[in-house]
N, C-alpha and C. Protein backbone atom coordinates (compact mmCIF):
# COMPACT_ATOMS: atom_id res chain seq x y z
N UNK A 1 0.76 -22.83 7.89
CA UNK A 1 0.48 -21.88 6.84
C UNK A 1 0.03 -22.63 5.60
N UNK A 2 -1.04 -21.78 4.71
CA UNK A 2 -1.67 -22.77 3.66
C UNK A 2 -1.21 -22.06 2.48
N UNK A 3 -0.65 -22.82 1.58
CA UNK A 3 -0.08 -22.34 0.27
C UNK A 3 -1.47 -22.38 -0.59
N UNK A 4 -1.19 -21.30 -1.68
CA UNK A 4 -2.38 -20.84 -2.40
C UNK A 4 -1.63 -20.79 -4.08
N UNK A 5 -2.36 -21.25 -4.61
CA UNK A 5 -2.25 -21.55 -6.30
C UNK A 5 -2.33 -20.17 -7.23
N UNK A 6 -3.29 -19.44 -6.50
CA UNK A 6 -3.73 -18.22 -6.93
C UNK A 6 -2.95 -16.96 -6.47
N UNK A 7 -2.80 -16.26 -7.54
CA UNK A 7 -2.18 -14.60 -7.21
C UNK A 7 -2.28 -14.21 -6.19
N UNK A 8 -1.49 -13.57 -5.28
CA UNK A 8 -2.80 -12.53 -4.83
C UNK A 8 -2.91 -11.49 -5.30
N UNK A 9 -4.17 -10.31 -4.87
CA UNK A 9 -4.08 -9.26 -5.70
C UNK A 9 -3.42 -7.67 -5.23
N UNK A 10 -2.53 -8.09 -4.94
CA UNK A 10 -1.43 -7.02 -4.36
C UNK A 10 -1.13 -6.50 -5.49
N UNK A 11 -0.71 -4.88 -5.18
CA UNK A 11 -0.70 -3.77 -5.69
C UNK A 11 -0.02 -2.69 -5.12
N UNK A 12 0.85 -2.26 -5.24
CA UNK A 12 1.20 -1.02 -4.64
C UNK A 12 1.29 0.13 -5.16
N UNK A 13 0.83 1.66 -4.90
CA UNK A 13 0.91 2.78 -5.29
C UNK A 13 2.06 3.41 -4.34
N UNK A 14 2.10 4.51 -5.30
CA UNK A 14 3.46 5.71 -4.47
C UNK A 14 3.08 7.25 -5.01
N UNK A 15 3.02 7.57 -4.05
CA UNK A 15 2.90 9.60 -4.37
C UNK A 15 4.29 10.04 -4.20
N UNK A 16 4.82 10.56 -4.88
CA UNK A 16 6.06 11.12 -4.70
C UNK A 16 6.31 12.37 -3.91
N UNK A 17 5.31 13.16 -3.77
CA UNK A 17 5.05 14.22 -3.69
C UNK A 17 4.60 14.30 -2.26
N UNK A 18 4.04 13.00 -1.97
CA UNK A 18 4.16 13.07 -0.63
C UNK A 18 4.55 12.08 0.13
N UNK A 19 5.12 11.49 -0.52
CA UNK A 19 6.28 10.27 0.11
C UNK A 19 5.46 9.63 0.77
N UNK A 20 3.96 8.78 0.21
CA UNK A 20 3.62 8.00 0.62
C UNK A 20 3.22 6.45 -0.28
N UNK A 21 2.87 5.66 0.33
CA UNK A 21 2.70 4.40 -0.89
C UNK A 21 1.71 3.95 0.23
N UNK A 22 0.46 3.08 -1.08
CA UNK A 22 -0.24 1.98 -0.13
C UNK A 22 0.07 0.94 -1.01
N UNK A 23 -0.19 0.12 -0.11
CA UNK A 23 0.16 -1.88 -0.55
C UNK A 23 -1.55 -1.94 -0.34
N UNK A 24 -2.27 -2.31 -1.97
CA UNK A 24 -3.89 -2.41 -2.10
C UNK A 24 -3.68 -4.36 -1.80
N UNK A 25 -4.36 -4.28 -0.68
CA UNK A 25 -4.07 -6.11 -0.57
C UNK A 25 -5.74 -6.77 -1.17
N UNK A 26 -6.32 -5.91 -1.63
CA UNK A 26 -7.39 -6.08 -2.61
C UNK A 26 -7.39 -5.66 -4.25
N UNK A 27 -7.90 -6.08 -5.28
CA UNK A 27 -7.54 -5.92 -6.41
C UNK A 27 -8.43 -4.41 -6.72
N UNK A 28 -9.25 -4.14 -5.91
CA UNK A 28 -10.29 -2.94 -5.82
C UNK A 28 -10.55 -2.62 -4.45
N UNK A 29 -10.94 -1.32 -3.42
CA UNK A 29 -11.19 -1.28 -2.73
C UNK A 29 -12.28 0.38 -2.71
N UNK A 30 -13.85 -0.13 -2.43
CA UNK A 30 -14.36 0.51 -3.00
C UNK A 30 -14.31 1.74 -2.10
N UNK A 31 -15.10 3.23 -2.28
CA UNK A 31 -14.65 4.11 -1.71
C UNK A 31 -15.88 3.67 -0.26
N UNK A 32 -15.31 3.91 0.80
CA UNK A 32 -15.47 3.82 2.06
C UNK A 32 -15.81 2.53 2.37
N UNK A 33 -14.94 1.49 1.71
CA UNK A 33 -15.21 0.33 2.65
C UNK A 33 -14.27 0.06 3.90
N UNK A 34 -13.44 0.68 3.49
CA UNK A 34 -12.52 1.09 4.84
C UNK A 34 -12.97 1.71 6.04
N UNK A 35 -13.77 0.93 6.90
CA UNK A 35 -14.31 1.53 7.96
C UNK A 35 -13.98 1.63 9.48
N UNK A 36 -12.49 1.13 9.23
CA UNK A 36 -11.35 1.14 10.66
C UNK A 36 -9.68 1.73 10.25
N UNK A 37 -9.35 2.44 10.58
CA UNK A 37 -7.84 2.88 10.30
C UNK A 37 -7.18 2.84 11.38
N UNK A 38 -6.10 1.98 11.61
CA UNK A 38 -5.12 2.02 13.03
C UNK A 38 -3.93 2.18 12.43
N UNK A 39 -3.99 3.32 13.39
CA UNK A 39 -2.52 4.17 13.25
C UNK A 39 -1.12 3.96 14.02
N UNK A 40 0.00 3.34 13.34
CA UNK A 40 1.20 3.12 13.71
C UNK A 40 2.26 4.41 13.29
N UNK A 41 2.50 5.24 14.46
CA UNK A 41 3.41 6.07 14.46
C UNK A 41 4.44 5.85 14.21
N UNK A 42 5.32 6.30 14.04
CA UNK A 42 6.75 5.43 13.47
C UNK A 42 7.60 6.61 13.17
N UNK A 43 8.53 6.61 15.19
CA UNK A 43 8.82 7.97 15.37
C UNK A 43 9.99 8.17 14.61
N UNK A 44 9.58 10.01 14.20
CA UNK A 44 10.78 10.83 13.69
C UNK A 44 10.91 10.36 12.24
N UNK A 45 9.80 9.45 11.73
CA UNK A 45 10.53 8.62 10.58
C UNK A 45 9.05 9.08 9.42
N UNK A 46 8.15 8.33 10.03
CA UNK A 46 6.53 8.69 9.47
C UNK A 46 5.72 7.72 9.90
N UNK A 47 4.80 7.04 9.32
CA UNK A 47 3.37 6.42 9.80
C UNK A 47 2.97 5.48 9.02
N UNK A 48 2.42 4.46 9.97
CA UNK A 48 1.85 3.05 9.20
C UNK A 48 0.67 3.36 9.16
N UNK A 49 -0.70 3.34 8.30
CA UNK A 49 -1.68 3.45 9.14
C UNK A 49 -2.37 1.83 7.86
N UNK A 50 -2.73 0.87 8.53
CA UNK A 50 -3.82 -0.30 8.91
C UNK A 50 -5.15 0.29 8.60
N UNK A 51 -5.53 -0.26 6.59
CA UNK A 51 -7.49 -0.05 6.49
C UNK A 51 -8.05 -1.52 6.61
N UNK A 52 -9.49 -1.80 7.49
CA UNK A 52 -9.75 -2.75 8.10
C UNK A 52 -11.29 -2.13 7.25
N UNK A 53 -11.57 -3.49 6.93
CA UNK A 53 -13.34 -3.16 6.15
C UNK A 53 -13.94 -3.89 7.46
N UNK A 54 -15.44 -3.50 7.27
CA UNK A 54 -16.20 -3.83 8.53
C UNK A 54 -16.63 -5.57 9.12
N UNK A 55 -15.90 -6.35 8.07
CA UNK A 55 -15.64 -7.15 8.88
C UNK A 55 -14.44 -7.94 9.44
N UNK A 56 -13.28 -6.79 9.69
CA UNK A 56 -12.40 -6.80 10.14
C UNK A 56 -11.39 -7.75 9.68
N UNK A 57 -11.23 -7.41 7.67
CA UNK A 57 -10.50 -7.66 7.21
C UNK A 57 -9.25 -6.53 6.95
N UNK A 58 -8.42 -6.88 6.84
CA UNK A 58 -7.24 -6.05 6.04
C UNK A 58 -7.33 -5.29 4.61
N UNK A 59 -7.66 -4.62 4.30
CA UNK A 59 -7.98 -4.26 3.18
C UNK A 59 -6.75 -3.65 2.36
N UNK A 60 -5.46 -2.69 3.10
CA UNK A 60 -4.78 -2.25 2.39
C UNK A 60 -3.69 -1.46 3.68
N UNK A 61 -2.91 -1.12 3.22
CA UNK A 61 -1.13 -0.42 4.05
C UNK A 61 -1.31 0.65 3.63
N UNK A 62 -1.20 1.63 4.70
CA UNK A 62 -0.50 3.29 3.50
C UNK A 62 0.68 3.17 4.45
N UNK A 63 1.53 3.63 3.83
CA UNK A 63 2.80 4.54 4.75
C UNK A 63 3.24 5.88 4.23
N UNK A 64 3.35 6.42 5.27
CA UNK A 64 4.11 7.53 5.05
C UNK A 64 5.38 7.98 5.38
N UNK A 65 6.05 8.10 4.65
CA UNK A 65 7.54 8.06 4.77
C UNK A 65 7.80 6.79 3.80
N UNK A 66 7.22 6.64 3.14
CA UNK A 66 7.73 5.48 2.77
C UNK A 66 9.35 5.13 2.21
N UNK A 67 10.13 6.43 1.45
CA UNK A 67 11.51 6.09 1.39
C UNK A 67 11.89 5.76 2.54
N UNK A 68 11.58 6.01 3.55
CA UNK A 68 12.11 5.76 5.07
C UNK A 68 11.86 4.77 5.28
N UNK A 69 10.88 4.36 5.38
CA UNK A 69 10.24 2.99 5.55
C UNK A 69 10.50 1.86 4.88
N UNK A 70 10.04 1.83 3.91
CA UNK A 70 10.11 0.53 2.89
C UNK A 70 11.65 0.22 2.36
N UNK A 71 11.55 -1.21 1.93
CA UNK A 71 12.51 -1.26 0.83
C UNK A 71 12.86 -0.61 -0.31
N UNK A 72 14.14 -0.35 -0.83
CA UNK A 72 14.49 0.28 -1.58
C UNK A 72 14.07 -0.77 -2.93
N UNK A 73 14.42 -2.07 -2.60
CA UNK A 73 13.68 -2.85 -3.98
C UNK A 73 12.34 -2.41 -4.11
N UNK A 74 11.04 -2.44 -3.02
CA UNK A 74 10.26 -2.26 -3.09
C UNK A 74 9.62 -0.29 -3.67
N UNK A 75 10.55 0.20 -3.35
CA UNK A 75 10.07 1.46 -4.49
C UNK A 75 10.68 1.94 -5.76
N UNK A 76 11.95 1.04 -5.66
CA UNK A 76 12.63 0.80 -7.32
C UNK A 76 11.48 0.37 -8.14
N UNK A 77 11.04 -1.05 -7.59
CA UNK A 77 9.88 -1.60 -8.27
C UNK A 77 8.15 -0.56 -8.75
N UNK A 78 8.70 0.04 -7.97
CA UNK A 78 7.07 1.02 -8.47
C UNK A 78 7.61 2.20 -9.05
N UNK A 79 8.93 2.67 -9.12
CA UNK A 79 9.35 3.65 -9.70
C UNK A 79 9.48 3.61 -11.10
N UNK A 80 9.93 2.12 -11.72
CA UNK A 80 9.96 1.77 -12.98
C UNK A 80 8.94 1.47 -13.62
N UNK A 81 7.48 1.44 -12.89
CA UNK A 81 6.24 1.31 -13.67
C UNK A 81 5.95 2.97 -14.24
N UNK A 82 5.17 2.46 -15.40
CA UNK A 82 4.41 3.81 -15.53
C UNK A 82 3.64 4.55 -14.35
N UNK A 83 3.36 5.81 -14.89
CA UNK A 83 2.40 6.69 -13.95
C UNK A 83 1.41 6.15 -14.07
N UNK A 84 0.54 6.00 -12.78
CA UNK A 84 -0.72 5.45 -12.81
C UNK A 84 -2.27 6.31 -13.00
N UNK A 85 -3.15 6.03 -13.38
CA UNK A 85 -4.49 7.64 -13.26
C UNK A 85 -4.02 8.51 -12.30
N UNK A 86 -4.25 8.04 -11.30
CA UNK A 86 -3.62 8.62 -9.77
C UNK A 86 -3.24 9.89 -9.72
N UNK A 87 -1.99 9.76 -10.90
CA UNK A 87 -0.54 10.47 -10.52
C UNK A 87 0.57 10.34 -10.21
N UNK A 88 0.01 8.67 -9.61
CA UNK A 88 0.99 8.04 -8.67
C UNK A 88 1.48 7.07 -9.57
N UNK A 89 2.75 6.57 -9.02
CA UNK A 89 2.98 5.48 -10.11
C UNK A 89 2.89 4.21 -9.53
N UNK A 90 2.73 2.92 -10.13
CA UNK A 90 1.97 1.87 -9.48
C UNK A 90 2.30 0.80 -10.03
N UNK A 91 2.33 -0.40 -9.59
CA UNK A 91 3.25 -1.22 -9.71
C UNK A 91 2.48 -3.00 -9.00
N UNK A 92 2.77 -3.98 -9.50
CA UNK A 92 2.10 -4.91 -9.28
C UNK A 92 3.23 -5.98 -9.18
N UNK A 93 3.62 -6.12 -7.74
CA UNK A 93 4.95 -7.31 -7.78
C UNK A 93 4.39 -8.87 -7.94
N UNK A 94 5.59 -9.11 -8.57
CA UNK A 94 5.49 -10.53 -9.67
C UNK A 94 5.19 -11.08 -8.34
């Protein structure tokens, strides 16, 4: 594994409203560069779904369910940011 000097530009959003969050593993992701979505069911609980840009990078996480899912640090941490344009509130771990 190669250690990196630089940030990365991780980001996470959360809808409350619909109990979902994405982890933006890009600092921008423009509208439809996401041109693969693989979907991880994640029974009785909610859904991973995997955005892949067309050259079959990782671009970003949604989940749904995410209280279910995720860490509780991890949506403490976006709960204490402000609201984001969104709606959503959003959050950028150190």
């Amino acid at each position: 594994m190669q250690a990196h000097d630089a940030p990365v530009p991780l980001r996470i959003t959360f809808d409350p409203d619909s109990d979902a969050a994405y982890v933006h593993l890009q600092s921008t992701i423009a509208a439809g560069a996401a041109v693969k979505t693989v979907s991880i069911d994640v029974e009785k609980v909610g859904m991973v779904n995997l955005d892949f840009d067309e050259e079959g990078r990782l671009l970003g996480v949604e989940v749904v369910g995410a209280r279910a899912l995720l860490p509780r640090e991890v949506l403490a941490l976006v709960d204490a940011r402000a609201q984001g344009p969104d709606g959503g509130t959003a959050a950028t771990p150190p």
